[in-house]
Protein backbone atom coordinates (compact mmCIF):
# COMPACT_ATOMS: atom_id res chain seq x y z
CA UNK A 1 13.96 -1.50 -19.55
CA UNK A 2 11.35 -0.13 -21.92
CA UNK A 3 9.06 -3.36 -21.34
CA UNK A 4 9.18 -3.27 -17.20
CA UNK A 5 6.12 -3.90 -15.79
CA UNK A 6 5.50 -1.39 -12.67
CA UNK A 7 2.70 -1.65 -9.92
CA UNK A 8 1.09 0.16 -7.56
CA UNK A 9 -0.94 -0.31 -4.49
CA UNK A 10 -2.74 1.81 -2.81
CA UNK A 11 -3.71 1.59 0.45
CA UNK A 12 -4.70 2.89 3.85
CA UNK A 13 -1.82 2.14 6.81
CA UNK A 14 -2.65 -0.82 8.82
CA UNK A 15 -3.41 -2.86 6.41
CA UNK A 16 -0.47 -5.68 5.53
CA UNK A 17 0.32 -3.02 3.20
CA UNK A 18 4.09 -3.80 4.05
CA UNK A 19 3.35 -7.63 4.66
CA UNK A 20 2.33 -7.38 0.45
CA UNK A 21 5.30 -5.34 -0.36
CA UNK A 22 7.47 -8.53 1.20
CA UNK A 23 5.42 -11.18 -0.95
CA UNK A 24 6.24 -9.13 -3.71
CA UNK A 25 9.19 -8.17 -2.69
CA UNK A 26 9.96 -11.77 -2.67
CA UNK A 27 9.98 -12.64 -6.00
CA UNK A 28 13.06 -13.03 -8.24
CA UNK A 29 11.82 -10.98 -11.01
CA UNK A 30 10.73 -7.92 -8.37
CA UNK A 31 12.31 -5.00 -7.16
CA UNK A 32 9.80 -2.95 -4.33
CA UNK A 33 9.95 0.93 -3.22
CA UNK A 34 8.66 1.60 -0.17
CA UNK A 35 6.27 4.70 0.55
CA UNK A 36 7.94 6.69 -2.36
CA UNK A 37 5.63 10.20 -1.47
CA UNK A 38 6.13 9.57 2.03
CA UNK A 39 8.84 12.73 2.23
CA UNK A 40 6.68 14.92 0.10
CA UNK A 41 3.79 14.47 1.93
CA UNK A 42 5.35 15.24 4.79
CA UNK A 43 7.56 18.14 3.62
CA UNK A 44 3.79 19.98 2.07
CA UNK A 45 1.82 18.79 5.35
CA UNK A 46 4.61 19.49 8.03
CA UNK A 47 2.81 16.76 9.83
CA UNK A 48 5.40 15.88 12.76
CA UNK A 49 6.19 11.74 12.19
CA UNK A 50 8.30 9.12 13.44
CA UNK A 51 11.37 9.85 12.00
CA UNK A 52 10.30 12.62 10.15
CA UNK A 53 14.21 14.36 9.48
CA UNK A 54 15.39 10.72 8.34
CA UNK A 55 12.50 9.96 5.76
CA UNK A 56 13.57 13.97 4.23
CA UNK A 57 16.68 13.22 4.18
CA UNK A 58 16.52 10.08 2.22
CA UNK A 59 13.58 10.55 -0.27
CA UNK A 60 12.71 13.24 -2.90
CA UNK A 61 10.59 16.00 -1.83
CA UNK A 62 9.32 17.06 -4.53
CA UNK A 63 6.47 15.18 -6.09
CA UNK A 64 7.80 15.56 -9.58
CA UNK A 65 11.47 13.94 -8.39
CA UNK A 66 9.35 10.86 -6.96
CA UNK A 67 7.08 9.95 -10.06
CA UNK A 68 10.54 10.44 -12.26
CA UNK A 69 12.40 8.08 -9.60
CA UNK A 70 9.42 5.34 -10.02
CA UNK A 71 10.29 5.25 -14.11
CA UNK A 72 14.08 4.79 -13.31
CA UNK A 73 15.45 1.36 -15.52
CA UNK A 74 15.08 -1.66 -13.65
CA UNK A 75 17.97 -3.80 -12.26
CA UNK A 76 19.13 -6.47 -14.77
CA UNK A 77 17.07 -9.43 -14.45
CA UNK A 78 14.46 -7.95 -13.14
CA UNK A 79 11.23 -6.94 -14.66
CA UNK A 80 8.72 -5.66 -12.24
CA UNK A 81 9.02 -2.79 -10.17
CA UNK A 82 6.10 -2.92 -6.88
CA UNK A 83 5.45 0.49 -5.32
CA UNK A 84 3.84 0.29 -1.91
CA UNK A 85 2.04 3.52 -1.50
CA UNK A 86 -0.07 4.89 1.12
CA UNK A 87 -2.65 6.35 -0.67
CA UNK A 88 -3.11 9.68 1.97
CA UNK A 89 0.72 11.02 1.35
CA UNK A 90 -1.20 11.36 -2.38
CA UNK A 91 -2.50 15.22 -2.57
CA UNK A 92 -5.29 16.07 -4.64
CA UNK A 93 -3.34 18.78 -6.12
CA UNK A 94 -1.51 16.95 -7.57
CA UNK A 95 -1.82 14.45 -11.58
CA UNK A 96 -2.76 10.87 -12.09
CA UNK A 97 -1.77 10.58 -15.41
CA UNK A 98 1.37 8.65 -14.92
CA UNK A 99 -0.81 5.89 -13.83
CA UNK A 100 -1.38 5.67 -17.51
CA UNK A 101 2.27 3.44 -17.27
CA UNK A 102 1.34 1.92 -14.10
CA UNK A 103 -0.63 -1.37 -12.75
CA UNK A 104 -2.53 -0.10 -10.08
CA UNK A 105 -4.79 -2.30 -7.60
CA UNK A 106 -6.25 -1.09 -4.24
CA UNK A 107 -5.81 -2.79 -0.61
CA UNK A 108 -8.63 -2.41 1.91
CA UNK A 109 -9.26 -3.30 5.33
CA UNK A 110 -12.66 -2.81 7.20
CA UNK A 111 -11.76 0.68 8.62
CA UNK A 112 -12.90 0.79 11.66
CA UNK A 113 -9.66 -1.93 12.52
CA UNK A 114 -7.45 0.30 10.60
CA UNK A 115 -8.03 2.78 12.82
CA UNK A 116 -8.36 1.00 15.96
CA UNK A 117 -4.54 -0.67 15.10
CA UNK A 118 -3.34 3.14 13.82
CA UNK A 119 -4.59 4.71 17.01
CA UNK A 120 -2.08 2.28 19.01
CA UNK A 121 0.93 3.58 17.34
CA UNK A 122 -0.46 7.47 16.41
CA UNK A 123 -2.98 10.19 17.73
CA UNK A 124 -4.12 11.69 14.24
CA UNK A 125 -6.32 9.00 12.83
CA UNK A 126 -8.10 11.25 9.93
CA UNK A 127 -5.86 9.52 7.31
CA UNK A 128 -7.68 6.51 7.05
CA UNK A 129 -10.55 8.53 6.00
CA UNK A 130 -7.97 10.79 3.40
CA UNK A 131 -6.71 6.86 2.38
CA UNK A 132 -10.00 5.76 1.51
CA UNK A 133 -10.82 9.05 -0.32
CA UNK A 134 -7.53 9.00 -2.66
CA UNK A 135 -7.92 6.03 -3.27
CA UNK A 136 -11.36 6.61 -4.92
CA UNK A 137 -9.67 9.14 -6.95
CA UNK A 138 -7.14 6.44 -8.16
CA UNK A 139 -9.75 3.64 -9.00
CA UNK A 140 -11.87 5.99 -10.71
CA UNK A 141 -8.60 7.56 -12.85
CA UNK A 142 -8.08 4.00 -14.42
CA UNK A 143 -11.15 3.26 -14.55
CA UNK A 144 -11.80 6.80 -16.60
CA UNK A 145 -7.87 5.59 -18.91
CA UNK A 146 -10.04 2.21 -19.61
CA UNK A 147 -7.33 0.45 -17.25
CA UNK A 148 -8.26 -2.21 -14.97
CA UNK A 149 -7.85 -1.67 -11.16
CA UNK A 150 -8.31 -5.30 -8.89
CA UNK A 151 -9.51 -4.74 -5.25
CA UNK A 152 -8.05 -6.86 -2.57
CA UNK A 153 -9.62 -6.85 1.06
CA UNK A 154 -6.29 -7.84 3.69
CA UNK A 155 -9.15 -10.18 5.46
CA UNK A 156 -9.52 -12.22 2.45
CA UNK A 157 -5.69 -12.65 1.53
CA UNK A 158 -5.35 -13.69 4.90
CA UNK A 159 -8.23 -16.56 5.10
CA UNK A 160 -6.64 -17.53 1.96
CA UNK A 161 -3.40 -15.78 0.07
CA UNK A 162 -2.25 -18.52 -1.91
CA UNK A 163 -5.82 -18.34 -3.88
CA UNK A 164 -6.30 -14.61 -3.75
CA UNK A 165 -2.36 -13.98 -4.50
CA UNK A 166 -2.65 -16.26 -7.53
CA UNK A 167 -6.03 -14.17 -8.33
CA UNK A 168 -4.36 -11.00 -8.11
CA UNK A 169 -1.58 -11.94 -9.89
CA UNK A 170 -3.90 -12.52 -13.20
CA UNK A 171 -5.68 -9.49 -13.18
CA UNK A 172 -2.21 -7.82 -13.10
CA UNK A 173 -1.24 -9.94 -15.79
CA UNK A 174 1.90 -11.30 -13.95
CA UNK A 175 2.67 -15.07 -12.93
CA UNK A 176 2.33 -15.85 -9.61
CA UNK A 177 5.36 -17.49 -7.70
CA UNK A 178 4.82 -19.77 -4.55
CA UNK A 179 7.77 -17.05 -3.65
CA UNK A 180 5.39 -14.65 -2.63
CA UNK A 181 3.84 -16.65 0.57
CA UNK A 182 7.14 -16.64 2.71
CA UNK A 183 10.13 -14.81 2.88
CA UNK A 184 12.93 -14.42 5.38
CA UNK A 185 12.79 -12.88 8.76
CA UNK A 186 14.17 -9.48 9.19
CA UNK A 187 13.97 -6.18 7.56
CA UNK A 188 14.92 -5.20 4.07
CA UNK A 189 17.23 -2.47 2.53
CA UNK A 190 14.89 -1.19 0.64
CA UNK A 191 12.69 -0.49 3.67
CA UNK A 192 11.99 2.78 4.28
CA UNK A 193 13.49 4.74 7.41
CA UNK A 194 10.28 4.97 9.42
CA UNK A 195 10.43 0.93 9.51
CA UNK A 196 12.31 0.99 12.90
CA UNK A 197 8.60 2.35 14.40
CA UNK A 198 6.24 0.07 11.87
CA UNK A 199 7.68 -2.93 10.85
CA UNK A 200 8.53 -4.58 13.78
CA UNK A 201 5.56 -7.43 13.33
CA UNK A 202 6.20 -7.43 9.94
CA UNK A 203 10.25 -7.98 10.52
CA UNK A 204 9.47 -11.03 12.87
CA UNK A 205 7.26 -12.61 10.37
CA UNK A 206 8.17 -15.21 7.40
CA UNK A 207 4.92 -15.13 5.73
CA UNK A 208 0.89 -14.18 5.77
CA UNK A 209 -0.11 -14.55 9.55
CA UNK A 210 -3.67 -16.71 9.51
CA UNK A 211 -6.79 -13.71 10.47
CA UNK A 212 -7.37 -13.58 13.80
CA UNK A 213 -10.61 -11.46 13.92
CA UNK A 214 -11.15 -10.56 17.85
CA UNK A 215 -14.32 -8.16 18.60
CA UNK A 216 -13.63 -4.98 17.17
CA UNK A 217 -13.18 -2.68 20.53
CA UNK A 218 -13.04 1.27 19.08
CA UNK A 219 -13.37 4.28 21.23
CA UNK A 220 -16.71 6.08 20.90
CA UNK A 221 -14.78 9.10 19.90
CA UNK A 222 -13.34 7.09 17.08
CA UNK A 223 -16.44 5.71 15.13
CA UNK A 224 -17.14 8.70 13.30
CA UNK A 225 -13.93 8.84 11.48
CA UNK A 226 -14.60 4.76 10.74
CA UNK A 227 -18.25 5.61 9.66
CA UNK A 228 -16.79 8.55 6.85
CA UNK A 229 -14.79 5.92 5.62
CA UNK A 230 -17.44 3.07 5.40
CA UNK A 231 -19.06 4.16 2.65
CA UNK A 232 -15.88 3.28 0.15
CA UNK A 233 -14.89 0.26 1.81
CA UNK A 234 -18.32 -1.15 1.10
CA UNK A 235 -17.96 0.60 -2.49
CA UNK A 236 -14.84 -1.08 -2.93
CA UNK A 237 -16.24 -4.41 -0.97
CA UNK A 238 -18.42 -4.58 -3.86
CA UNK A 239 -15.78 -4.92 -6.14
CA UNK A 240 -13.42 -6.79 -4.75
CA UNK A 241 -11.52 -10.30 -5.82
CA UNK A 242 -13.43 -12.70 -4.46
């Protein structure tokens, strides 16, 4: 379909990044992709993942096969096409210009509880910094094309996602659905094969979980990492959907 409508988020992990993609994914007019550079970051990066030989196996590797796979024709009767990405498996070798055709917005979460949820399921915590850097690069790309690029903080959809969902949805220039607050238990085809070792709160839920902010508890070795990243979360903070 030559008038599909195809967004992207970026994000950091631990972030309801995969509790958007099933609002979204929710929707009648939607279609989602999961992670689609997850395999070619880790193919370039040799980084050693939960199911590292599954996610090669089932998604391109080369970063030229994944941005052609994300302009594929829609399904009938659907016209938008979500992409979940995490914004580190992004290299800075590589172009932004086929944002140009894309609806981008960026997902944040105060980083020092990124990394204090990553660091339960993970050793290598750097990424949230990488996350927060790329996606800099991306908000700065559109804004450079004259494209707008909405900021969501996960805090705020959580307090309230019917307003902020509805928010978002007009600076993407979509409706919004009541679809996208609840959806059925369970995974999804279309999640990606690392889901058996991520999803498994997101699987058990049926919608947006209400914020539950406990006293952030991060190991002393940890706060430097959070600190690099503060600096564009509170950029980003700034510029947020409020």
């Amino acid at each position: 379909m030559t008038d599909a409508i195809r967004i992207s988020m970026w994000s950091g992990p631990r972030n309801i990044s995969t509790t958007m993609m099933r609002a979204f994914g929710n929707r009648a007019d939607t279609i989602v992709v999961d992670e689609p550079f997850y395999a070619c970051y880790l193919r370039a990066s040799g980084t050693d993942h939960p199911h590292r030989e599954e996610t090669l196996a089932a998604l391109p590797t080369d970063w030229r096969e994944a941005r052609a796979a994300l302009a594929a024709p829609l399904p009938p009767a659907r016209s938008i096409r979500f992409a979940k990405h995490i914004a580190y498996h992004y290299p800075d070798a590589e172009p932004l210009d086929w944002l140009g055709t894309e609806r981008s917005f960026i997902l944040i979460r105060d980083p020092g509880r990124m990394i204090a949820s990553f660091a339960k399921k993970f050793d290598d915590i750097a990424p949230i910094v990488d996350s927060y850097r790329v996606c800099r690069r991306v908000f700065d790309h559109c804004i450079d094309l004259g494209l707008p690029c909405p900021v969501v903080d996960a805090a705020d959809i959580l307090a309230d996602p019917r307003r902020l969902l509805a928010a978002l949805c007009a600076a993407l220039s979509i409706p919004y659905t009541e679809l996208m607050l609840s959806w059925p238990v369970g995974s999804r085809a279309s999640d990606g094969p690392w889901a058996p070792h991520w999803y498994d709160a997101v699987n058990a839920s049926t919608g947006f979980r209400k914020a539950q902010e406990t006293p952030l508890e991060l190991d002393a070795a940890l706060r430097p990492l959070a600190a690099l990243a503060e600096p564009d979360y509170r950029f980003f903070r700034e510029k947020r959907i409020r």
